[in-house]
Protein backbone atom coordinates (compact mmCIF):
# COMPACT_ATOMS: atom_id res chain seq x y z
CA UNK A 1 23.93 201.32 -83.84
CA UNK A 2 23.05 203.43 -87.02
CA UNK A 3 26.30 205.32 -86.74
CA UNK A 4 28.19 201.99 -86.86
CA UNK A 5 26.50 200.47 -89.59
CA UNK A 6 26.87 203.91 -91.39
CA UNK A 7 30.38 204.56 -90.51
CA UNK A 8 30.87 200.76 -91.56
CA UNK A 9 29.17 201.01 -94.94
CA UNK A 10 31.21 204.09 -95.55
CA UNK A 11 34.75 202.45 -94.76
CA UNK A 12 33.99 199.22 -96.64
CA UNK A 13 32.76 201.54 -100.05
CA UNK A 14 35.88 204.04 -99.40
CA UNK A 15 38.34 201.11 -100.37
CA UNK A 16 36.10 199.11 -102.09
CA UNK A 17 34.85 201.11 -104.96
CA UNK A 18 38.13 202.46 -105.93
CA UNK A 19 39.75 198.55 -105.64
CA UNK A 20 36.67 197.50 -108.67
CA UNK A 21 37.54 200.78 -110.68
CA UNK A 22 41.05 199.34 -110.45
CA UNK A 23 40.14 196.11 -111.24
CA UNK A 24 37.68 197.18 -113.79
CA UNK A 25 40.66 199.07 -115.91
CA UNK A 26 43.01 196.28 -115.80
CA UNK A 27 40.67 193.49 -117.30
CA UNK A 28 40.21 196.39 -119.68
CA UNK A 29 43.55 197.17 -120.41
CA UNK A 30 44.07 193.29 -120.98
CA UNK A 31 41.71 192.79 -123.38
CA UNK A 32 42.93 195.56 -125.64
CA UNK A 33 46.07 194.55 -125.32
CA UNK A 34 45.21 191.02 -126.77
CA UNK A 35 43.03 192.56 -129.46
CA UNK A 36 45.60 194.93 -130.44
CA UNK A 37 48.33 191.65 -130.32
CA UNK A 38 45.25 189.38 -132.21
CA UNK A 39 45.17 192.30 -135.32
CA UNK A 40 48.85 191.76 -135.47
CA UNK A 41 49.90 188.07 -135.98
C-alpha cells in the first residue's frame, strides 16, 4: 500500500508542480504587462 500511495504522490507532483510554475509565470507575466501598459497611458 506504501508503494501506491508513493507512486501516487509522485505522479500527482510530476504534473502538478510544473502546471503551478506555469501558472505562477503567467499571472506574472500579466501583471507586468499591465504595469508596463499603466506607465504608458
Amino acid at each position: 500500500m506504501d508503494v501506491t500511495a508513493s507512486f501516487l504522490a509522485g505522479s500527482i507532483l510530476g504534473w502538478a508542480l510544473p502546471l503551478a510554475l506555469l501558472i505562477a509565470i503567467l499571472i506574472w507575466w500579466t501583471v507586468v504587462l499591465r504595469r508596463r501598459s499603466g506607465d504608458d497611458a
